[in-house]
C-alpha atoms as a PDB file:
ATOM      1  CA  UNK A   1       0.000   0.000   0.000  1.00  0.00           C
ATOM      2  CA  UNK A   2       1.794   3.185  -0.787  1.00  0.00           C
ATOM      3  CA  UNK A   3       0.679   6.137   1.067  1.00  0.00           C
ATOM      4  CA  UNK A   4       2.366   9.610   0.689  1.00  0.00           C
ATOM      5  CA  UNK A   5       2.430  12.664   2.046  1.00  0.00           C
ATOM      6  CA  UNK A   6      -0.768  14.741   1.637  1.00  0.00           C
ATOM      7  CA  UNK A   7      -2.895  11.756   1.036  1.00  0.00           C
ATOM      8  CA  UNK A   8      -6.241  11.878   2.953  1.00  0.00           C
ATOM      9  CA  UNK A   9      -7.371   8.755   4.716  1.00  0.00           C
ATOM     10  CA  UNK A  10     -10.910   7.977   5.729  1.00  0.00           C
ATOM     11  CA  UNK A  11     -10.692   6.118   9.104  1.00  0.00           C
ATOM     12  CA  UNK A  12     -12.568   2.959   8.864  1.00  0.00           C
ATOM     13  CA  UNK A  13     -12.151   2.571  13.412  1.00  0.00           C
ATOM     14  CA  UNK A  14     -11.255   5.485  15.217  1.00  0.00           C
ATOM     15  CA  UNK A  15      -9.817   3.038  17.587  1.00  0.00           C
ATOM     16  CA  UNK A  16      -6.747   2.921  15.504  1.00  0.00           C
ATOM     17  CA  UNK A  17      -5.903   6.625  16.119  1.00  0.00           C
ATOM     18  CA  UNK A  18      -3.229   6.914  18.603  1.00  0.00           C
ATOM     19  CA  UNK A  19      -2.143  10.238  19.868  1.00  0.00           C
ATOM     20  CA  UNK A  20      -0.349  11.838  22.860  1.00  0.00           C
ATOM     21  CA  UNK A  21      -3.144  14.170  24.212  1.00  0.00           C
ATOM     22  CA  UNK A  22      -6.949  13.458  23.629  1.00  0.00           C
ATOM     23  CA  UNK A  23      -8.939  16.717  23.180  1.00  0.00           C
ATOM     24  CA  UNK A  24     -12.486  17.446  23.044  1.00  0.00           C
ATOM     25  CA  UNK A  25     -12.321  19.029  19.610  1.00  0.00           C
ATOM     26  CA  UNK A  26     -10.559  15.963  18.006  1.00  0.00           C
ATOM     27  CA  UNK A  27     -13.154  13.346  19.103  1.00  0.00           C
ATOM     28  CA  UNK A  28     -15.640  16.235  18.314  1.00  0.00           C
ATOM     29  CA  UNK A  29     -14.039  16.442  14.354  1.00  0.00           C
ATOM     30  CA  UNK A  30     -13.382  12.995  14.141  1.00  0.00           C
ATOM     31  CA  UNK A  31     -17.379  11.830  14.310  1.00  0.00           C
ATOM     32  CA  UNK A  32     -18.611  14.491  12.312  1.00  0.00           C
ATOM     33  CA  UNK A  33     -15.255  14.062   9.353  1.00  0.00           C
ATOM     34  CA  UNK A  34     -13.717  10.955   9.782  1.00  0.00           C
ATOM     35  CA  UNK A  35     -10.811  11.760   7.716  1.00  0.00           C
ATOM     36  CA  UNK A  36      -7.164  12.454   8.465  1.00  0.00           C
ATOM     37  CA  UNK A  37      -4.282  13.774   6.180  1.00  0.00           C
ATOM     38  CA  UNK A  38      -0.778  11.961   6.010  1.00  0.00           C
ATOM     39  CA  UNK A  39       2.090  14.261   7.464  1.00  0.00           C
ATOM     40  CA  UNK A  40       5.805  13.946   6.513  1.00  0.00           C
ATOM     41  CA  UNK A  41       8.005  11.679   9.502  1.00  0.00           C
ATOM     42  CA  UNK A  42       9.104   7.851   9.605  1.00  0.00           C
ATOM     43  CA  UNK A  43       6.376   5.240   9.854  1.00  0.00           C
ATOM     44  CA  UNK A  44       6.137   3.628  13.091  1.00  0.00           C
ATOM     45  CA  UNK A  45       7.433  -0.230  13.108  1.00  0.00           C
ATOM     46  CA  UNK A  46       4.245  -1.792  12.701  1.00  0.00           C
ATOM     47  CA  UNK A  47       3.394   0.070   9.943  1.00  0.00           C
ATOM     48  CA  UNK A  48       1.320   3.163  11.476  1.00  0.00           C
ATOM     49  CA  UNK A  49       1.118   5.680   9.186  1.00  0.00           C
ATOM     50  CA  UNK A  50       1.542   9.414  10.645  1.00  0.00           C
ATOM     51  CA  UNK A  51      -1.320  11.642   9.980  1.00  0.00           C
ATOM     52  CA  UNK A  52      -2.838  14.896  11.370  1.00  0.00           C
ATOM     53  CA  UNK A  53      -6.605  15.447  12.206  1.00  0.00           C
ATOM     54  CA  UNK A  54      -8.210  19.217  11.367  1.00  0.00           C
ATOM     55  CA  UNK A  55     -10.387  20.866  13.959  1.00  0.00           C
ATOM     56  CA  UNK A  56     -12.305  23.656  12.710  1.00  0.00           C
ATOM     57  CA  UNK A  57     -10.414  26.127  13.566  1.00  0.00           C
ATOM     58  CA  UNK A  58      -6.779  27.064  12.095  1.00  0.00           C
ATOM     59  CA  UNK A  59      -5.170  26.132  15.290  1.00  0.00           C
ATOM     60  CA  UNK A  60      -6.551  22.633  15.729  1.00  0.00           C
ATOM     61  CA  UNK A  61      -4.526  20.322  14.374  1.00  0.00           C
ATOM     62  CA  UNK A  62      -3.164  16.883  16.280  1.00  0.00           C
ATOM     63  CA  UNK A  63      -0.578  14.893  15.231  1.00  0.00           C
ATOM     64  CA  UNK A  64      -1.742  10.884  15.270  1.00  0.00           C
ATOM     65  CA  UNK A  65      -0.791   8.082  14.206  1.00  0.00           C
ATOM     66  CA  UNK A  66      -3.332   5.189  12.633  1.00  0.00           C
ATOM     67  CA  UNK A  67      -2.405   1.560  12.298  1.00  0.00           C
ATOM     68  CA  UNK A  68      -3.026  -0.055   9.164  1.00  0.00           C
ATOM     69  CA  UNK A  69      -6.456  -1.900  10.473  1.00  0.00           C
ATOM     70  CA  UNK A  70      -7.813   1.539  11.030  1.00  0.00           C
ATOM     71  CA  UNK A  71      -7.194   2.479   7.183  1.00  0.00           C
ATOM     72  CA  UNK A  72     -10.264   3.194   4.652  1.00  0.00           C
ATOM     73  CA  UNK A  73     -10.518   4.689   1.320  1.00  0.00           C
ATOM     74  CA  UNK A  74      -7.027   6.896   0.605  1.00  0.00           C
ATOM     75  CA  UNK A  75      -6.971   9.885  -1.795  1.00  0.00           C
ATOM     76  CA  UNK A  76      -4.440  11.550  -3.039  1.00  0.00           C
ATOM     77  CA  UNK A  77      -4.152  15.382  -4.191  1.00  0.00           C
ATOM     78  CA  UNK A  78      -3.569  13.578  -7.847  1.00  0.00           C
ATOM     79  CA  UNK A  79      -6.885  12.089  -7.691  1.00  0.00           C
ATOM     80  CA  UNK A  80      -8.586  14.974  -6.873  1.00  0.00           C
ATOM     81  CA  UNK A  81      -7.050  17.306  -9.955  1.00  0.00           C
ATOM     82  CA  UNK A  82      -7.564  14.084 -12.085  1.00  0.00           C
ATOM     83  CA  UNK A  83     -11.816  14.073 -11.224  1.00  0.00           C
ATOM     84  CA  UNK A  84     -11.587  17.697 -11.469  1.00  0.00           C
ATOM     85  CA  UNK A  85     -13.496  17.350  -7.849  1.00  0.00           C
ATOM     86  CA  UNK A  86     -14.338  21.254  -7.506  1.00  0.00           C
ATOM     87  CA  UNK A  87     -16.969  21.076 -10.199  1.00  0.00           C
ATOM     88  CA  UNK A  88     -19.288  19.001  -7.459  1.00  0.00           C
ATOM     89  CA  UNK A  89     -18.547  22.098  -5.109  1.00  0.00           C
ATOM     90  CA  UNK A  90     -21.885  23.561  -3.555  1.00  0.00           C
ATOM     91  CA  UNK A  91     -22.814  26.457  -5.356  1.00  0.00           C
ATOM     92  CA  UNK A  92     -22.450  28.446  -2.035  1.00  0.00           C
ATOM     93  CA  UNK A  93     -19.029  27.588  -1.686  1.00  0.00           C
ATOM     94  CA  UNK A  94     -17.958  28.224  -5.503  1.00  0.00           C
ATOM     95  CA  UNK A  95     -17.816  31.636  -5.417  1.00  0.00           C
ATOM     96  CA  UNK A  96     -14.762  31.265  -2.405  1.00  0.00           C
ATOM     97  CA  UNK A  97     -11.442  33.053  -4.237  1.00  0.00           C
ATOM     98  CA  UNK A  98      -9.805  29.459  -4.386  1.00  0.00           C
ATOM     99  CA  UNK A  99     -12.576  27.390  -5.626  1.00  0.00           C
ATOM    100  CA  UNK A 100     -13.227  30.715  -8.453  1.00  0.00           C
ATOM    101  CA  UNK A 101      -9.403  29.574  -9.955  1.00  0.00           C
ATOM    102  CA  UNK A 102      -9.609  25.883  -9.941  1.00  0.00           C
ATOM    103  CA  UNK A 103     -10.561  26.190 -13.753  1.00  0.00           C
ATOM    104  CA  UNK A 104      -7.783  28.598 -14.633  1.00  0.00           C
ATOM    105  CA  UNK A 105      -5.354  26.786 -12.102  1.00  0.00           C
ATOM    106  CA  UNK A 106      -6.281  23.373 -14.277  1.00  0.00           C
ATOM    107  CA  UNK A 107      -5.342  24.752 -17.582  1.00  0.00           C
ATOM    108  CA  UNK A 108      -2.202  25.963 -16.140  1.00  0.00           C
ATOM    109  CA  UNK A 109      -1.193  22.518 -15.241  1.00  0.00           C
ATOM    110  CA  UNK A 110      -2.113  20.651 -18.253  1.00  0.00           C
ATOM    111  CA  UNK A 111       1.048  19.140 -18.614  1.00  0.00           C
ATOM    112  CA  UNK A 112       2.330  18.481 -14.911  1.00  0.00           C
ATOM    113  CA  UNK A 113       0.930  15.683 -12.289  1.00  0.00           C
ATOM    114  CA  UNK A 114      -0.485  18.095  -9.743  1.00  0.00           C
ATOM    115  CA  UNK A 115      -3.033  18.160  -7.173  1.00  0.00           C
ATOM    116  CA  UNK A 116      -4.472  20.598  -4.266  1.00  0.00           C
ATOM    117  CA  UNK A 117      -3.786  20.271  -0.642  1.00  0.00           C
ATOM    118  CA  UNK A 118      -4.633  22.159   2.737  1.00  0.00           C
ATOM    119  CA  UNK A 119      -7.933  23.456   3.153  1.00  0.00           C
ATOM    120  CA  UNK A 120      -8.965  23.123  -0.215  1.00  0.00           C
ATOM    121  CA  UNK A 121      -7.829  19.539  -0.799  1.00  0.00           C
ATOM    122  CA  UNK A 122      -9.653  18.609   2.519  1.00  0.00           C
ATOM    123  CA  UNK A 123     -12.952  20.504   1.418  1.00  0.00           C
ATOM    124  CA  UNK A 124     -13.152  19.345  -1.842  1.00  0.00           C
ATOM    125  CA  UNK A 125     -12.694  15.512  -0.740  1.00  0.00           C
ATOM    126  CA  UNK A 126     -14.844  15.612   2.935  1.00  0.00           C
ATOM    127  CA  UNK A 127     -17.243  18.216   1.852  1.00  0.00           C
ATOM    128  CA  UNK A 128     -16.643  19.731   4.976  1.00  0.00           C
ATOM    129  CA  UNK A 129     -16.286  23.736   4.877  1.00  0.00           C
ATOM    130  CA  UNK A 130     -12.826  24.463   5.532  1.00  0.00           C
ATOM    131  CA  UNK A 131     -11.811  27.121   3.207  1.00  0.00           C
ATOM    132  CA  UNK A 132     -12.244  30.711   3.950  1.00  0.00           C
ATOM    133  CA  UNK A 133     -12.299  33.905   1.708  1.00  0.00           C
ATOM    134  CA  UNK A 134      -8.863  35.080   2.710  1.00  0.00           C
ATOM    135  CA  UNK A 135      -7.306  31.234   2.061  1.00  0.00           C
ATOM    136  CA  UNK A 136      -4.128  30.469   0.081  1.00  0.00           C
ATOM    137  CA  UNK A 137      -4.498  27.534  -2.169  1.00  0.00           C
ATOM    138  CA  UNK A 138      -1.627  25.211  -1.456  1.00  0.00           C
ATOM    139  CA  UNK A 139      -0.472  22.566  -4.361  1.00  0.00           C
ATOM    140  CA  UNK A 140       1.389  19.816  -4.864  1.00  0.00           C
ATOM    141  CA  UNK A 141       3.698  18.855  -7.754  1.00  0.00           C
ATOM    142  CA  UNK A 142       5.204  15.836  -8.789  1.00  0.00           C
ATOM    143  CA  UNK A 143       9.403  15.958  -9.226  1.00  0.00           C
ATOM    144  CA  UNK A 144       8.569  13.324 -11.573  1.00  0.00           C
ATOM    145  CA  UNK A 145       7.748  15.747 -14.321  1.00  0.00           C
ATOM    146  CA  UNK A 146      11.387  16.918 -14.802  1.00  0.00           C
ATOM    147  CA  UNK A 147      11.105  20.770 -15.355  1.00  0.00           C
ATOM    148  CA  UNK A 148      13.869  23.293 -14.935  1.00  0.00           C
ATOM    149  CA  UNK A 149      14.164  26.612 -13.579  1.00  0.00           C
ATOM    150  CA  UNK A 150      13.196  28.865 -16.462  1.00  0.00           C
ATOM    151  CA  UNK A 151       9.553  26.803 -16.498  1.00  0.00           C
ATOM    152  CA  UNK A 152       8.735  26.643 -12.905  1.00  0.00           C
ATOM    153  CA  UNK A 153       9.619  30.071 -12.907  1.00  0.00           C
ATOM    154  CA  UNK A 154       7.321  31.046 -15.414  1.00  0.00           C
ATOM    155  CA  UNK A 155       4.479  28.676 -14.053  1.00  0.00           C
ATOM    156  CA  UNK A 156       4.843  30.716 -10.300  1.00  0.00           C
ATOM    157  CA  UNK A 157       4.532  33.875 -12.174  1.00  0.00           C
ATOM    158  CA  UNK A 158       1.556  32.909 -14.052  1.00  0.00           C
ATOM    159  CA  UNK A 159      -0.158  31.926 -10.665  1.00  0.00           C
ATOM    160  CA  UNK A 160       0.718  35.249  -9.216  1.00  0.00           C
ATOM    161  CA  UNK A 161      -1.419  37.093 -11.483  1.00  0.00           C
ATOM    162  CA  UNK A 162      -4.206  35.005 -10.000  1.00  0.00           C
ATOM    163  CA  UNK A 163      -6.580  36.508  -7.270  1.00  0.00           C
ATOM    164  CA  UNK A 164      -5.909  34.129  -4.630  1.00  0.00           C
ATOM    165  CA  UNK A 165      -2.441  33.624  -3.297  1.00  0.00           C
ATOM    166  CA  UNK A 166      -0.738  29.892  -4.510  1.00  0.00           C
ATOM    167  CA  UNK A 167       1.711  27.949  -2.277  1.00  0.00           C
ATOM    168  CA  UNK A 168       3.324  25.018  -4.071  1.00  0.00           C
ATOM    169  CA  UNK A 169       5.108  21.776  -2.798  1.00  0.00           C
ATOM    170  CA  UNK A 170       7.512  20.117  -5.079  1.00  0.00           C
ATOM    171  CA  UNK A 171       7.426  16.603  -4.555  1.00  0.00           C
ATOM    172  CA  UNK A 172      10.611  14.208  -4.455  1.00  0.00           C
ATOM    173  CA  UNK A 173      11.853  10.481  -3.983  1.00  0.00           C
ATOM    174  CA  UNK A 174      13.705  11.882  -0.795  1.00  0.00           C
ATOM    175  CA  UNK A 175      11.314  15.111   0.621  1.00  0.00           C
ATOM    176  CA  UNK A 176       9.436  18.251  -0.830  1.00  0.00           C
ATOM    177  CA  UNK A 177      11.163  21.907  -1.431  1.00  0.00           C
ATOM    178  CA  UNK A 178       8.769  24.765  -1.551  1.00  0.00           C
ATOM    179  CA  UNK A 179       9.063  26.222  -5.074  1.00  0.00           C
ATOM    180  CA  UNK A 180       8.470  29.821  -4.019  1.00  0.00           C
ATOM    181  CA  UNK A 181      11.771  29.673  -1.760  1.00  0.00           C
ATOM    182  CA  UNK A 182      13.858  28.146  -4.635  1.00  0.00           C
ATOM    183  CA  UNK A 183      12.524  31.235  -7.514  1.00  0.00           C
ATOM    184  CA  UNK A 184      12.554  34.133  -4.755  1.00  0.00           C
ATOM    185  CA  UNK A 185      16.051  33.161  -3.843  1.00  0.00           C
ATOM    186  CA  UNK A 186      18.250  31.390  -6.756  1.00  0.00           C
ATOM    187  CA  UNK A 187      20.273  30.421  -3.247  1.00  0.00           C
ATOM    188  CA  UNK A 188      22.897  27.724  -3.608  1.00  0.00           C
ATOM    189  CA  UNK A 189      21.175  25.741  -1.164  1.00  0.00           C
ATOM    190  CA  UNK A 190      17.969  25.287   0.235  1.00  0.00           C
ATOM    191  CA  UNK A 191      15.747  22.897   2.731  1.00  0.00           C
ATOM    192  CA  UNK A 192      14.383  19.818   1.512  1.00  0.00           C
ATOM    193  CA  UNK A 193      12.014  18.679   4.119  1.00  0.00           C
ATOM    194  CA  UNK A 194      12.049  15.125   5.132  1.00  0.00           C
ATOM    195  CA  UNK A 195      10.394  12.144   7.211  1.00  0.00           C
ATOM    196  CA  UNK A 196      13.318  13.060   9.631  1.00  0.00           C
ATOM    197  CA  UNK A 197      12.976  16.505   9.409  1.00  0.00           C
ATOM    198  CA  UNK A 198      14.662  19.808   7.473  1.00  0.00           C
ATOM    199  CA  UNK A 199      18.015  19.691   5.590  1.00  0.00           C
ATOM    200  CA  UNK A 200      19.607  22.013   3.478  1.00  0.00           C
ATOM    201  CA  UNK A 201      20.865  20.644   0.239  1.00  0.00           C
ATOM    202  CA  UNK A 202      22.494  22.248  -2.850  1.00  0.00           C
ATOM    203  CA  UNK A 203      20.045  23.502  -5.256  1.00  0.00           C
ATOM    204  CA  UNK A 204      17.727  20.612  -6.806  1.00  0.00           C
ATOM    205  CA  UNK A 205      18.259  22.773 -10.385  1.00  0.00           C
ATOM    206  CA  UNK A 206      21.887  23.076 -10.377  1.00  0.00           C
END
């Protein structure tokens, strides 16, 4: 079963969450959403995945970990680019700044394996209102597509002309860099985060 970073799970036994601290809010967002999303640190022995539950608000969020017998249906960010899931958006909810540029965002990305994450990724697979008029739209990209500097570059200024602000994740064998820092800066190294935490490493375009 490979399971990656970003991935939301739907818990099939909420037994199978283990954490350090129960809280009221996470049993509270657990029974009403019953999904978690897979955060980036070394798999327990027995195969426990680690994964953070949302609460409603932007400061509730609880790092867990859920055994394999506890995992349901996994989607990826992929998946939800590939199905084009904003288009089954409530109407309500489609006129939010993100949701507005999913379209443009799309056409954009014809040619790269991409998919959204955060808020939006968690809305747009649970159904569950988590986006807000002043959120970012955060992305995912898969290293696997092989571009250079000059095109990501070009594709970050392209999203800047768009009305809601775009964070993107460049996805590797070994971590993620964030593409912004690598454009803004052209440094000669910069921090590839990993399942054991930030490193800096010489530039991924050099």
């Amino acid at each position: 079963m490979v399971i990656r970073p970003h991935d939301l799970i739907e818990v099939s036994d909420l037994s199978y969450l283990v954490m350090d601290e129960e809280r009221e809010w996470v049993t509270t967002s657990l029974l009403r959403t019953p999904f978690v999303v897979v955060r980036r640190a070394e798999r327990y022995q027995d195969g426990s995945v680690p994964v953070g539950i949302r609460g409603a608000q932007r400061n509730q969020r609880e790092p867990a970990f859920l055994a394999p017998q506890g995992i349901g249906r996994i989607i990826s960010p992929y998946e939800i680019a590939e199905n084009r899931m904003w288009k089954v958006v409530p109407a309500e909810r489609q006129a939010l700044p993100v949701l507005r540029i999913m379209d443009q965002v799309a056409e954009l990305m014809t040619n790269w394996r991409w998919g959204p994450t955060g808020s939006a990724g968690f809305e747009l697979v649970t159904g569950t209102p988590s986006l807000k008029e002043t959120s970012d739209l955060d992305l995912v990209i898969d290293w696997e597509c092989h571009f250079n500097f000059e095109t990501a570059a070009n594709l970050l200024y392209e999203f800047d002309q768009l009305e809601a602000r775009i964070d993107i994740q460049v996805e590797c064998a070994e971590g993620a860099y964030i593409l912004r820092e690598i454009i803004d800066s052209r440094a000669e190294t910069v921090v590839l985060r990993t399942p054991l935490g930030p490193k800096l490493v010489r530039s991924p375009w050099r």
